[in-house]
Protein backbone atom coordinates (compact mmCIF):
# COMPACT_ATOMS: atom_id res chain seq x y z
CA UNK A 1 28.52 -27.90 42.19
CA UNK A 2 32.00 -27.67 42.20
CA UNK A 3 33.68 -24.05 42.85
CA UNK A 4 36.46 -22.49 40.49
CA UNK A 5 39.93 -20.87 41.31
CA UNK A 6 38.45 -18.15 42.01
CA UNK A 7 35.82 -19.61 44.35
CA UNK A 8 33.15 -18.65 42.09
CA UNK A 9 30.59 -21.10 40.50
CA UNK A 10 30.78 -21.48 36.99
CA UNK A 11 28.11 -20.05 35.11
CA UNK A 12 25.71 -23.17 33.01
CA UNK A 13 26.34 -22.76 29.01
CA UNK A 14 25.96 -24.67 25.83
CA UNK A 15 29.64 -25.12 24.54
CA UNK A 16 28.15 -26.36 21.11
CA UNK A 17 25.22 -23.77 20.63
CA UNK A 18 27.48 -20.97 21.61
CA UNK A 19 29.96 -22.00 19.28
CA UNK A 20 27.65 -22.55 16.56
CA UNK A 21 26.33 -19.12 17.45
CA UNK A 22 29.49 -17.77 16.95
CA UNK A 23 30.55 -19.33 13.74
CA UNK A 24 26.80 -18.19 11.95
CA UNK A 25 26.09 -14.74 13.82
CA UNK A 26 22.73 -16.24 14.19
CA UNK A 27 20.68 -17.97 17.20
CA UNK A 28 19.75 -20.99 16.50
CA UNK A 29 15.72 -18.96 16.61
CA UNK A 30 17.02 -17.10 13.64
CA UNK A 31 18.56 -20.76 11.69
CA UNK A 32 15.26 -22.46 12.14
CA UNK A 33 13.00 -19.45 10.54
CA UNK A 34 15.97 -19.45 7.89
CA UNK A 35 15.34 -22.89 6.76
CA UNK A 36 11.70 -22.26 6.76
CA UNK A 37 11.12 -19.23 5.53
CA UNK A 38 13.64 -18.64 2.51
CA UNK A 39 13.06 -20.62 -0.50
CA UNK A 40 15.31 -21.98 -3.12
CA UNK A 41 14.87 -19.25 -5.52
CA UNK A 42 16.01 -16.97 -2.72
CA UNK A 43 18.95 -18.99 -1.43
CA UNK A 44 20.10 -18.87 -4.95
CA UNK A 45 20.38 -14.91 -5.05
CA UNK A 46 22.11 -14.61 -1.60
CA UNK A 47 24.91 -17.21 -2.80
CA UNK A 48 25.12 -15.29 -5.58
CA UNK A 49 25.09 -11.45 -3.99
CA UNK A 50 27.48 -12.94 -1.45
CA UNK A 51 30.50 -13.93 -3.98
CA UNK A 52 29.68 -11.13 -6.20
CA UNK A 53 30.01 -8.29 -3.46
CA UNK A 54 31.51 -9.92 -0.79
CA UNK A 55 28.98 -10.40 1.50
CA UNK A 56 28.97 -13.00 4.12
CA UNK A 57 25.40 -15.04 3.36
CA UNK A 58 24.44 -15.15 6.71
CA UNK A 59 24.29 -11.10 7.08
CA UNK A 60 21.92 -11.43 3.61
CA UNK A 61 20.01 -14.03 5.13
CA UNK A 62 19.11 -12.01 7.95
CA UNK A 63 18.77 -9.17 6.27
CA UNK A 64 15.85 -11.16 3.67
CA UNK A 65 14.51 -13.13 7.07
CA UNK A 66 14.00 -9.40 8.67
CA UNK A 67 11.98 -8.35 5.51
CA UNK A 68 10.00 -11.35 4.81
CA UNK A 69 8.70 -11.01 8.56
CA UNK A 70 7.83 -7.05 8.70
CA UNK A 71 6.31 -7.27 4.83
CA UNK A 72 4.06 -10.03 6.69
CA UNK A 73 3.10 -8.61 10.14
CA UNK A 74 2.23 -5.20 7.65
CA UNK A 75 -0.10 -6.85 5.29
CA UNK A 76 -1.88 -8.29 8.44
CA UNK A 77 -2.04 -5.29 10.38
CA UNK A 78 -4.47 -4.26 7.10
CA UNK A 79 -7.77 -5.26 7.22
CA UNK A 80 -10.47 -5.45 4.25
CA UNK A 81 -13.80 -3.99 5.34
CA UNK A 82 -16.35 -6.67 4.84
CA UNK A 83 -19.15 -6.27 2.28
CA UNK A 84 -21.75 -5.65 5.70
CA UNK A 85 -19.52 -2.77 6.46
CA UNK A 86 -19.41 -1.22 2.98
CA UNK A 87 -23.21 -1.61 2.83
CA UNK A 88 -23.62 0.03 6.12
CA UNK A 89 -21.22 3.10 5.42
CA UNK A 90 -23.15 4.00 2.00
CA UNK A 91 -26.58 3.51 4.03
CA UNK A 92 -25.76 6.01 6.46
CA UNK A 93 -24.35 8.27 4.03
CA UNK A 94 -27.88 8.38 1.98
CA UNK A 95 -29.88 7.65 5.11
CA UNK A 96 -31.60 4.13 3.99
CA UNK A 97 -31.47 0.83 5.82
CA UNK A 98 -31.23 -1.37 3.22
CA UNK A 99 -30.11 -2.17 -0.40
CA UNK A 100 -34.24 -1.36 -1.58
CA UNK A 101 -34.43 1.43 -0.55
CA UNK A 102 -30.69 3.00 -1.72
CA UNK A 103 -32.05 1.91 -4.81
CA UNK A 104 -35.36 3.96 -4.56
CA UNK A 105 -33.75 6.67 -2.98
CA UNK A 106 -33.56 9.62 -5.45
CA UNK A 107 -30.43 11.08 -3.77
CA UNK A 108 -28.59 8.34 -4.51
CA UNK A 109 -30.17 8.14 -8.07
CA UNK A 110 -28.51 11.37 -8.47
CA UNK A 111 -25.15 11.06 -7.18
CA UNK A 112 -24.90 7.69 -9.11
CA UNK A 113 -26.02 9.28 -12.60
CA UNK A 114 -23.74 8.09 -15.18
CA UNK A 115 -21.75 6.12 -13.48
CA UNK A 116 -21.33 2.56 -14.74
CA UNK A 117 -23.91 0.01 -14.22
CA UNK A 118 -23.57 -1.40 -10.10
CA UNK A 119 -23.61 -5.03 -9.71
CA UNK A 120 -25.23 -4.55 -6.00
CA UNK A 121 -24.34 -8.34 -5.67
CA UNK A 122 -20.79 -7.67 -6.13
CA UNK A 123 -18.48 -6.38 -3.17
CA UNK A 124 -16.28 -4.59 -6.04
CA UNK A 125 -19.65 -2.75 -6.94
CA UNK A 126 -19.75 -1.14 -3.10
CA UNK A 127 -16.18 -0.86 -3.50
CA UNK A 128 -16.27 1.85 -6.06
CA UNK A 129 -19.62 3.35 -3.97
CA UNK A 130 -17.33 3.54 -0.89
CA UNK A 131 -14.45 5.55 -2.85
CA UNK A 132 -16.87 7.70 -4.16
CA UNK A 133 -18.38 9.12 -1.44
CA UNK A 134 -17.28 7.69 1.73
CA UNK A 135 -13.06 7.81 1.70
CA UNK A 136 -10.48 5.86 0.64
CA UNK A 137 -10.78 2.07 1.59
CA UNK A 138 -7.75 0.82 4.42
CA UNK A 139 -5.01 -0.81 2.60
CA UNK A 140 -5.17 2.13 -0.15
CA UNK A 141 -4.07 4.75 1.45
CA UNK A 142 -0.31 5.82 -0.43
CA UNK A 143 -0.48 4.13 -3.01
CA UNK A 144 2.07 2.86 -5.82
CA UNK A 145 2.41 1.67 -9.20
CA UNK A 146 0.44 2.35 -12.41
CA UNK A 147 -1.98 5.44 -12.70
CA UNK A 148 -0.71 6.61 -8.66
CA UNK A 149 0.38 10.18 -8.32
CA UNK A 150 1.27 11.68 -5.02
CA UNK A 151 -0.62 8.24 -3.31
CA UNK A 152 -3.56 8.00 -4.86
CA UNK A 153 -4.93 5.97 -7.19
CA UNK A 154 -6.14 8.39 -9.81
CA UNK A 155 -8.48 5.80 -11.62
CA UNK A 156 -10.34 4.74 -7.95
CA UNK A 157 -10.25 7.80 -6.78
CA UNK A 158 -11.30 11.23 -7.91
CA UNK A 159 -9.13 13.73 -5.57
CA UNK A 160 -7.93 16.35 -7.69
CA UNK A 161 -6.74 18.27 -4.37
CA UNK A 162 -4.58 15.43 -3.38
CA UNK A 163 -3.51 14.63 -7.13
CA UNK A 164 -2.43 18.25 -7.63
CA UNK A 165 -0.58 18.35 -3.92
CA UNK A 166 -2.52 21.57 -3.00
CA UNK A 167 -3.96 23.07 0.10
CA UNK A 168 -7.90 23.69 -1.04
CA UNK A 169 -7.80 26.34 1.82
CA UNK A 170 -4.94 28.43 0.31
CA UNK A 171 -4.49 27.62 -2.86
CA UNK A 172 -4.84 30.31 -5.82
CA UNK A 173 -5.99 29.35 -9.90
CA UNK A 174 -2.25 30.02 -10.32
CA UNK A 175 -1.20 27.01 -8.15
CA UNK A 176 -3.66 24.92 -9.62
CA UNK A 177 -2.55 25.72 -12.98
CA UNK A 178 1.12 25.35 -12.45
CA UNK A 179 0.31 22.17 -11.20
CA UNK A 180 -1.54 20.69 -13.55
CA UNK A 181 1.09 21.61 -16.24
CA UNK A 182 4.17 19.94 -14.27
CA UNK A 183 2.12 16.84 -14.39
CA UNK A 184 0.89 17.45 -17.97
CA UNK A 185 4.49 17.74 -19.02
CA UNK A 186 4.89 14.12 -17.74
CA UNK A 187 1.82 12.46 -19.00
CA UNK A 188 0.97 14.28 -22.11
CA UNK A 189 0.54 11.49 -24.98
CA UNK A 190 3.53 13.75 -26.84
CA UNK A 191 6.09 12.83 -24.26
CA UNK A 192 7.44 9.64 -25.70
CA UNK A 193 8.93 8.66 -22.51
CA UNK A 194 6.21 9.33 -20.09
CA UNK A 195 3.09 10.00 -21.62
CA UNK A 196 -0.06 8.51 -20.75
CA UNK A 197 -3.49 9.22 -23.10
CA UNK A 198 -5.73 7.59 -20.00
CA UNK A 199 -3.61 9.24 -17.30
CA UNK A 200 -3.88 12.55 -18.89
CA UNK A 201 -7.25 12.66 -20.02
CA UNK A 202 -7.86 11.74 -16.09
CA UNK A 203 -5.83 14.74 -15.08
CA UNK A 204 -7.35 16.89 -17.17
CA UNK A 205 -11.06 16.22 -16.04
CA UNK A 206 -9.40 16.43 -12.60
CA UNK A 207 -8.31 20.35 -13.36
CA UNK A 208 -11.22 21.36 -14.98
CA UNK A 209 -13.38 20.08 -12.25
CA UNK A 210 -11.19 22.51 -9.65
CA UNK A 211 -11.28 25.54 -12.46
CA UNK A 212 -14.93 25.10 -13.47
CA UNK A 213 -16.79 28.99 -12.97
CA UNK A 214 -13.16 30.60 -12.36
């Protein structure tokens, strides 16, 4: 290989992919899951965001590449507990070995006393079995949206502790109380803005279940 000026061998590049490099900000890696990943709906937006504020579109492609790929490798990283392993958590909790005999068991009888009919043939029906008395199922742990206060779900979950954002181990009837009025303030059907019948009504069998023989 021949030697420059300088006696020094020239290092081996790509003239065209560095310059192409260059002119996008992008490697070529980063082009290729461009032109697979963002759709026409999205392109749209970024040619649009990037006049309106001035943005180069290759910074908001990246940008929408970066999020597409972590909201993906998230939602993976989440997995659904199979209807074997629902079965086998509320087993162990009543101490059966099979559907028969959770059935028969009179523990479970009790605990399960008006609640709705179970559909043992359904996975939503050990679903509802496994948020009653084992924990919170992966995936809904912080949750957002509709009927969710402070992460939790308050129609699949009853957790007034959590609801109310309270320490069970040091908090007083006062706390409880305060708490369930800041939230009452925000649900109460008479708040026009806010209010929530279900929601409320939900909060409110949530307090008196934590004031019940004060």
């Amino acid at each position: 290989m021949p030697k420059s000026p300088s006696g020094k061998q020239p290092q081996k590049t790509n003239a065209k992919k560095e310059s192409k490099q260059k002119k996008t900000g992008r490697s070529s890696d980063s082009s290729k899951v461009s032109s697979d990943t963002l759709n026409s709906f999205l392109k749209a937006e970024i040619g649009r965001l990037s006049q309106e504020k001035g943005i180069e579109k290759s910074i908001l492609e990246d940008f929408a590449i970066f999020v597409i790929k972590n909201h993906k490798k998230k939602a993976k990283e989440v997995k659904e507990l199979t209807l074997s392993e629902l079965k086998k958590s509320i087993y162990q909790y009543f101490s059966v070995s099979n559907t028969p005999d959770l059935k028969k068991s009179g523990a479970f009888q009790m605990a399960t006393d008006g609640m709705d009919d179970l559909n043992f043939g359904r996975k939503e029906s050990w679903q509802v079995l496994y948020r009653k008395f084992i924990g919170i199922l992966p995936g809904e742990e912080n949750q957002e949206g509709y009927g969710c206060i402070n992460g939790v779900n308050i129609f699949n979950y009853f957790k007034p502790w959590q609801v109310f954002n309270l320490d069970p181990k040091v908090a007083t009837s006062e706390d409880i109380k305060k708490s369930y009025h800041d939230l009452s303030k925000i649900y109460h059907p008479d708040n026009q803005s806010t209010g929530d019948a279900q929601v409320f009504d939900r909060l409110t069998t949530m307090y008196k279940s934590l004031t019940a023989g004060a």
